[in-house]
N, C-alpha and C. Protein backbone atom coordinates (compact mmCIF):
# COMPACT_ATOMS: atom_id res chain seq x y z
N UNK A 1 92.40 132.94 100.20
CA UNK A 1 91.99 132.51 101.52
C UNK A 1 90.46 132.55 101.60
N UNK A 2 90.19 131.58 102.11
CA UNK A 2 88.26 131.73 102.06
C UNK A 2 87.95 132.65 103.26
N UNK A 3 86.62 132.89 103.09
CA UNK A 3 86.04 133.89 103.91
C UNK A 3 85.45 133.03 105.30
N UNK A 4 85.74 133.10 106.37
CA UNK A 4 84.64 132.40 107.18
C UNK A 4 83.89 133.66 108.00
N UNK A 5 82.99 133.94 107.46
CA UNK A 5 82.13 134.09 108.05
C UNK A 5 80.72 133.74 109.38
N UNK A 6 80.14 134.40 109.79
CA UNK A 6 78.87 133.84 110.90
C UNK A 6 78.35 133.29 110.04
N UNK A 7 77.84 133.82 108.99
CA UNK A 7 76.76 133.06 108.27
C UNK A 7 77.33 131.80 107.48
N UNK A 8 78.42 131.20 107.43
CA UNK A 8 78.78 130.37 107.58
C UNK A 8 78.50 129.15 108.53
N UNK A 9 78.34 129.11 109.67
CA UNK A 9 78.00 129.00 110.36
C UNK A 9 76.77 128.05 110.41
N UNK A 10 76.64 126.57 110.82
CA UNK A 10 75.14 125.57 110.86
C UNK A 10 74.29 126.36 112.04
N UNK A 11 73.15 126.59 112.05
CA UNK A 11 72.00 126.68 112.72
C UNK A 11 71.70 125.71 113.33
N UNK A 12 71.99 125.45 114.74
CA UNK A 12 71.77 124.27 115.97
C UNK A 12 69.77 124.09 115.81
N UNK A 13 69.70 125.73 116.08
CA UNK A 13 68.62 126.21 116.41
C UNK A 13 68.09 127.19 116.35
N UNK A 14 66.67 127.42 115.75
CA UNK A 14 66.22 128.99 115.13
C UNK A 14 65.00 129.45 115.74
N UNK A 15 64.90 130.77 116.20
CA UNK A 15 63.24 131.17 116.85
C UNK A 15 63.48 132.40 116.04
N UNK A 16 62.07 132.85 115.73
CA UNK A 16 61.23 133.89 114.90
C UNK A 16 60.43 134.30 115.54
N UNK A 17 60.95 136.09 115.95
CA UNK A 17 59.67 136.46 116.41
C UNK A 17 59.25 137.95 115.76
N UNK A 18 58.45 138.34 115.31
CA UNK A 18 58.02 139.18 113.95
C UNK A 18 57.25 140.11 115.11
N UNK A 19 57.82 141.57 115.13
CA UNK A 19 57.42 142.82 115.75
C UNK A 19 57.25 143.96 115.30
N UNK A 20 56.06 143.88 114.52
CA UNK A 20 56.07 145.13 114.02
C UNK A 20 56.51 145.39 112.56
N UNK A 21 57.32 146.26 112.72
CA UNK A 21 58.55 146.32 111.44
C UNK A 21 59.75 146.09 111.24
N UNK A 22 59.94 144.88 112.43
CA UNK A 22 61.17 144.62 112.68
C UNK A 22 60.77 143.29 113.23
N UNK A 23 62.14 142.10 112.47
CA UNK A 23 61.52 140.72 113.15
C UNK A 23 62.52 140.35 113.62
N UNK A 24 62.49 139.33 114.95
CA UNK A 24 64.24 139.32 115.40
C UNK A 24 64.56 137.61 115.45
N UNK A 25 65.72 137.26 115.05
CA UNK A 25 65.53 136.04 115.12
C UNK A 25 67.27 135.43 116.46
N UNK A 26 66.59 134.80 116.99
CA UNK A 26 67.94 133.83 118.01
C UNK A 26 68.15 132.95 117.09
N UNK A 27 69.40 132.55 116.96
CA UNK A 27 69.79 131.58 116.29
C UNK A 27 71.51 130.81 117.27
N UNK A 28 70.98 129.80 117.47
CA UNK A 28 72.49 129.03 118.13
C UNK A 28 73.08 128.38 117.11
N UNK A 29 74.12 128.48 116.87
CA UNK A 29 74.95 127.85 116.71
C UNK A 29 76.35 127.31 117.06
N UNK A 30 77.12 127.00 116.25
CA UNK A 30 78.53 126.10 117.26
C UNK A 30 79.69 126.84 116.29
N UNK A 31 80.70 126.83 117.17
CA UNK A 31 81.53 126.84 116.79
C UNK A 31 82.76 125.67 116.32
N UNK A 32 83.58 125.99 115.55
CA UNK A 32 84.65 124.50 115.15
C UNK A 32 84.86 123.36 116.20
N UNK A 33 84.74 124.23 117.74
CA UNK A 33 85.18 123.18 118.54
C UNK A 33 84.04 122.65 119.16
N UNK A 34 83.07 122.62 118.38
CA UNK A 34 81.67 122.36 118.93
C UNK A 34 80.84 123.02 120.22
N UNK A 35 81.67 123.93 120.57
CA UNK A 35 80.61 124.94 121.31
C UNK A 35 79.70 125.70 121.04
N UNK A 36 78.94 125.93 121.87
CA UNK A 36 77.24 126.65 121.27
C UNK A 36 77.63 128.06 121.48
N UNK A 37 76.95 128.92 121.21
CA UNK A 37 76.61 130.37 121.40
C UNK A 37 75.23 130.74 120.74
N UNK A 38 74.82 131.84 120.90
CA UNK A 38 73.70 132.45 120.42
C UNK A 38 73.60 133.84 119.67
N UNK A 39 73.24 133.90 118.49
CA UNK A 39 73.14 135.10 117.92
C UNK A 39 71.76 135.68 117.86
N UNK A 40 71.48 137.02 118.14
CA UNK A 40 69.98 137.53 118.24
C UNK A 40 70.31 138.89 117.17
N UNK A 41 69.57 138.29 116.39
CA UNK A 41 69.96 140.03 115.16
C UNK A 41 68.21 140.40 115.15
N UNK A 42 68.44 141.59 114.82
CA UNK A 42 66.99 142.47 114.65
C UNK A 42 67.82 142.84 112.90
N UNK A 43 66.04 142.68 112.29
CA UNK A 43 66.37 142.88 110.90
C UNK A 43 64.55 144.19 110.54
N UNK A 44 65.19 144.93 109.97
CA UNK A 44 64.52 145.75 109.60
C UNK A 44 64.34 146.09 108.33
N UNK A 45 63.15 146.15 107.33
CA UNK A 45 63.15 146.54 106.05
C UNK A 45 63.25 147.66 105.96
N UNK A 46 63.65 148.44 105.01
CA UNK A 46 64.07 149.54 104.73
C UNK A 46 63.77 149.75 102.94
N UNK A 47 63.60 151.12 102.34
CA UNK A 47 63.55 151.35 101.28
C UNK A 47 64.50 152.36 101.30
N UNK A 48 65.27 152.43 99.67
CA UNK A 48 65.98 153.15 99.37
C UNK A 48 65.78 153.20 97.88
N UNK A 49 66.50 154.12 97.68
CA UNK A 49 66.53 154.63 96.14
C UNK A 49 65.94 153.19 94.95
N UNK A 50 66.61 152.22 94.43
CA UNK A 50 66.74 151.17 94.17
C UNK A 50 65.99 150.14 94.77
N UNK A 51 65.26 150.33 95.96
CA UNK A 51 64.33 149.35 95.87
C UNK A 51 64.39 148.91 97.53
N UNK A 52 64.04 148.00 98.02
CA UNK A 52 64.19 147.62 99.40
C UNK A 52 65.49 146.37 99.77
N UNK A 53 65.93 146.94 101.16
CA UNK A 53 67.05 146.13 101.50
C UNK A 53 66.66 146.05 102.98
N UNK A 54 67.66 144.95 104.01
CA UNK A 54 67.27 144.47 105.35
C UNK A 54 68.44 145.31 105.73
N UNK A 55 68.32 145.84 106.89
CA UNK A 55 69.36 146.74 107.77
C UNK A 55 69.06 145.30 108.93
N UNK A 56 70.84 145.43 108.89
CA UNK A 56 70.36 143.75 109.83
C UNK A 56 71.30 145.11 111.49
N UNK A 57 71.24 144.59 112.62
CA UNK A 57 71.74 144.69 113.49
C UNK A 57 72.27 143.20 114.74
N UNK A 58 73.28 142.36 115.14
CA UNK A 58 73.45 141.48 115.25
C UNK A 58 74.29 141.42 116.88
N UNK A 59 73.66 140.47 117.63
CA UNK A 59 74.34 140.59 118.89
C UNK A 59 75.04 139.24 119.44
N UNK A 60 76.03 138.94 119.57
CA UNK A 60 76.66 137.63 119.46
C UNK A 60 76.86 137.46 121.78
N UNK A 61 75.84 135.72 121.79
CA UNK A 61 75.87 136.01 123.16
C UNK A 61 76.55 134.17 123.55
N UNK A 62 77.70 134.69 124.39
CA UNK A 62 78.28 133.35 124.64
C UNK A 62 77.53 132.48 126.03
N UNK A 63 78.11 131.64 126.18
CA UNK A 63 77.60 130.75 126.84
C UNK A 63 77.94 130.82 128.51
N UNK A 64 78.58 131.72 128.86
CA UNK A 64 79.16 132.35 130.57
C UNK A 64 78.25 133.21 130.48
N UNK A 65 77.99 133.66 129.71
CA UNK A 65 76.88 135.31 130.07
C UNK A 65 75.67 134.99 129.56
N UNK A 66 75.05 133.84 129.33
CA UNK A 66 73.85 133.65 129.41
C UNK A 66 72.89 133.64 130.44
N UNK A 67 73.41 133.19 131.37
CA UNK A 67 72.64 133.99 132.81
C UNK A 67 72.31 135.53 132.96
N UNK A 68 73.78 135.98 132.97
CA UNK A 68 73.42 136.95 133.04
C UNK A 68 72.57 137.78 132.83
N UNK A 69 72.72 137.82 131.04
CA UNK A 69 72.22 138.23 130.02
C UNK A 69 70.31 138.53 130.39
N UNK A 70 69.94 137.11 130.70
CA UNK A 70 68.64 136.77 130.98
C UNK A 70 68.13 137.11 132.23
N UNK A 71 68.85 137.49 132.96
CA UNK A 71 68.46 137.75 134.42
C UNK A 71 68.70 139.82 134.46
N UNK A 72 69.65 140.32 133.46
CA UNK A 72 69.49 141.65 133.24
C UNK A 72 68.10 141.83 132.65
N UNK A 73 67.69 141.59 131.38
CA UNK A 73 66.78 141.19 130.44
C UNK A 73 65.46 141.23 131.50
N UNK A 74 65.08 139.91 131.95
CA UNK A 74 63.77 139.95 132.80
C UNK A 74 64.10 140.79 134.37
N UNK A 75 64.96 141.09 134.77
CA UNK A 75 65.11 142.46 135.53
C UNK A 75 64.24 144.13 134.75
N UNK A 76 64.89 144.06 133.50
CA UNK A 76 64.25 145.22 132.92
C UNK A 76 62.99 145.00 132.98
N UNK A 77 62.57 144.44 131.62
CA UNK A 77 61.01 144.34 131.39
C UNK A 77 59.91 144.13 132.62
N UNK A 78 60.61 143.31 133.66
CA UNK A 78 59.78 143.67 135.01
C UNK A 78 59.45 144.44 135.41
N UNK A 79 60.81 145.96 135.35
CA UNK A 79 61.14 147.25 136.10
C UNK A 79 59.79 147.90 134.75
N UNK A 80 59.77 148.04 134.12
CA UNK A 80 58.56 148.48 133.16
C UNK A 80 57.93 147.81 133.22
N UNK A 81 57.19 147.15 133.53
CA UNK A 81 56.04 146.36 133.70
C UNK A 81 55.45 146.53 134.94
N UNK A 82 56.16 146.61 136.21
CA UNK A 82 55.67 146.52 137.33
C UNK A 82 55.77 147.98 137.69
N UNK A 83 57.23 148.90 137.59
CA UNK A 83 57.53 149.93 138.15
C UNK A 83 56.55 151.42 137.09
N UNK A 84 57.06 151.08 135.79
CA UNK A 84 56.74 151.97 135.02
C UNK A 84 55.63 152.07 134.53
N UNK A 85 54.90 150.72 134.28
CA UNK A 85 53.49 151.12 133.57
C UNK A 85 52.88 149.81 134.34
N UNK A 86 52.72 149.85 135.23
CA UNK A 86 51.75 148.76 136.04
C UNK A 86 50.07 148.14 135.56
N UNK A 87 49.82 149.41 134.92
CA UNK A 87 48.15 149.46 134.39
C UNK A 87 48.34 148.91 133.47
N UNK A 88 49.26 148.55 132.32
CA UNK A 88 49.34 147.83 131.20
C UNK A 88 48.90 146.20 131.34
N UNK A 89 47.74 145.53 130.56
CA UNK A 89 47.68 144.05 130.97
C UNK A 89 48.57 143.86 129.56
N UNK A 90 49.96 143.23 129.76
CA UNK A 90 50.59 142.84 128.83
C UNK A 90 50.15 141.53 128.33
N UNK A 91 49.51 140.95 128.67
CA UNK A 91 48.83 139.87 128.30
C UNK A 91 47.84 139.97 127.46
N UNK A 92 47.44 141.40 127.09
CA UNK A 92 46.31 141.75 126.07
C UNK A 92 47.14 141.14 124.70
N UNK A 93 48.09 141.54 124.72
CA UNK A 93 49.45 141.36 123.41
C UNK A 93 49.42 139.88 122.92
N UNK A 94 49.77 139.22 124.15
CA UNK A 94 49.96 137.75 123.38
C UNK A 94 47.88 136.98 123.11
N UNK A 95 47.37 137.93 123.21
CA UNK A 95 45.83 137.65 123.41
C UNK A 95 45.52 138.12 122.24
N UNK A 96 45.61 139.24 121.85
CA UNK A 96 45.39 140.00 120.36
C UNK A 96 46.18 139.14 119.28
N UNK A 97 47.43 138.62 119.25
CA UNK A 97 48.59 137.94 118.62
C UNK A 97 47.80 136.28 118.04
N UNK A 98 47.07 135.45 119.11
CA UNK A 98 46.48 134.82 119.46
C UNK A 98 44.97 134.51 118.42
N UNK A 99 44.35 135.81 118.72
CA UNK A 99 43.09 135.83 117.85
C UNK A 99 43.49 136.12 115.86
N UNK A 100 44.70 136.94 116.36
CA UNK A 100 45.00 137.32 114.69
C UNK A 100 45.81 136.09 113.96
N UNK A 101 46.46 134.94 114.82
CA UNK A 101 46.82 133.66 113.97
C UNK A 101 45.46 132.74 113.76
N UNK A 102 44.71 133.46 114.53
CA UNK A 102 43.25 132.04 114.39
C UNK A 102 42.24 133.02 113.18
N UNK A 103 42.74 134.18 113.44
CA UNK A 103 42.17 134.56 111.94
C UNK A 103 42.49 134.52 110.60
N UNK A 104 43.90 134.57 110.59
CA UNK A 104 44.66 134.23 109.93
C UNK A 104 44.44 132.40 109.38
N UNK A 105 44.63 131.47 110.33
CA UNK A 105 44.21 130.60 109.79
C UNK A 105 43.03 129.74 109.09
N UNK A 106 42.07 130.55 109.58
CA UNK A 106 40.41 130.75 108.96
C UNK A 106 40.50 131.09 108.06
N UNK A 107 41.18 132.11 107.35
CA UNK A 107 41.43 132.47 106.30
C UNK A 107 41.84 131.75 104.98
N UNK A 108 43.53 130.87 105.35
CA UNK A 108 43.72 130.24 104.87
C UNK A 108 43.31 129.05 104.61
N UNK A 109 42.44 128.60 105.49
CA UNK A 109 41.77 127.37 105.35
C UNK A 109 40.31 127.33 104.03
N UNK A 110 39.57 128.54 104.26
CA UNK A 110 38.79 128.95 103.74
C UNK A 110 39.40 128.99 102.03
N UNK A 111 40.91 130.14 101.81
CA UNK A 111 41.06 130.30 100.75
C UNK A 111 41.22 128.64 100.11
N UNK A 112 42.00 128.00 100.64
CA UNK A 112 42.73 126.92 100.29
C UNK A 112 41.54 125.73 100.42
N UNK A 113 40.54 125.57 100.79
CA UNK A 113 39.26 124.36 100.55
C UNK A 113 38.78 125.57 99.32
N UNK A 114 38.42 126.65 99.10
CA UNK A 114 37.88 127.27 98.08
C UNK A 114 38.82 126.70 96.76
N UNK A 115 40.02 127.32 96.72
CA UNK A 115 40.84 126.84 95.69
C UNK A 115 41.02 125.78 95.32
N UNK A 116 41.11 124.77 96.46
CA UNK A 116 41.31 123.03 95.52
C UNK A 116 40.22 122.94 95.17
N UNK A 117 38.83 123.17 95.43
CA UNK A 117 37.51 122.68 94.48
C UNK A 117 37.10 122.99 93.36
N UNK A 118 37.93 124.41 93.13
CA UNK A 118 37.80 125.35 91.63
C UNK A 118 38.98 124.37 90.73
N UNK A 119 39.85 124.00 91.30
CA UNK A 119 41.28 123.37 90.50
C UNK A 119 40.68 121.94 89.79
N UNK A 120 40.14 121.70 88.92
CA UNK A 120 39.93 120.60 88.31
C UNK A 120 40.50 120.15 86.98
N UNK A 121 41.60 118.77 87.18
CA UNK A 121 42.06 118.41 85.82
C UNK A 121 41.45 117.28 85.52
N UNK A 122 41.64 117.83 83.84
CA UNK A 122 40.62 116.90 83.38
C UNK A 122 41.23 115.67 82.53
C-alpha cells in the first residue's frame, strides 16, 4: 500500500520567514478534492551526536478556522504590543531586517561584479 503522506502533497503556495534559529514556513495546499488548507511548521536546526538534523514542528489549519485563527493571532500580539510592552517600537525589527537585506545585497553585488571580472576564458 503506498504511503500518502503531507509531504506528498503539491504546494498551492509557499512563504518563508527566517527567525532567528528557527525559520517557519506557511505552505497551502489542496487536498484530493481540491480543497485548500494551510500548513505552518517551525523548523529548527539542531545538532546531535552524528551531525545536524531539522526538528520540524507542524500545524495543519483548515479553511472554517481561518478567521478565527487570525483574529486570535492579531488579538495576541496586540495584547503584547499595546498591553505588555507598549515602549517597544516594533517597527525597529522590520527596519533593522530592512538595512541588513540592503547590506546583504551590496555585498553580493560587490562580490559577484568582483568575480565575473577575475573569471576570464581564454
Amino acid at each position: 500500500m503506498e504511503d500518502h503522506k503531507d509531504n506528498d502533497r503539491a504546494e498551492i503556495f509557499s512563504e518563508r520567514v527566517r527567525a532567528g534559529k528557527r525559520t517557519y514556513f506557511f505552505d497551502v495546499k489542496a487536498t484530493r478534492s481540491n480543497d485548500y488548507y494551510l500548513t505552518i511548521t517551525e523548523s529548527k536546526r539542531r545538532y546531535k551526536d552524528d551531525g545536524y538534523f531539522y526538528e520540524k514542528h507542524k500545524i495543519f489549519l483548515y479553511k472554517e478556522d481561518f478567521n478565527k485563527f487570525v483574529q486570535a493571532l492579531n488579538d495576541t500580539v496586540n495584547h503584547v504590543k499595546d498591553e505588555l510592552m507598549p515602549e517597544i517600537d516594533f517597527e525597529q525589527f522590520d527596519r533593522e531586517k530592512e538595512e541588513f537585506e540592503k547590506t546583504t545585497e551590496t555585498e553580493t553585488e560587490t562580490v559577484t561584479s568582483t568575480d565575473d571580472s577575475e573569471l576570464k576564458w581564454d
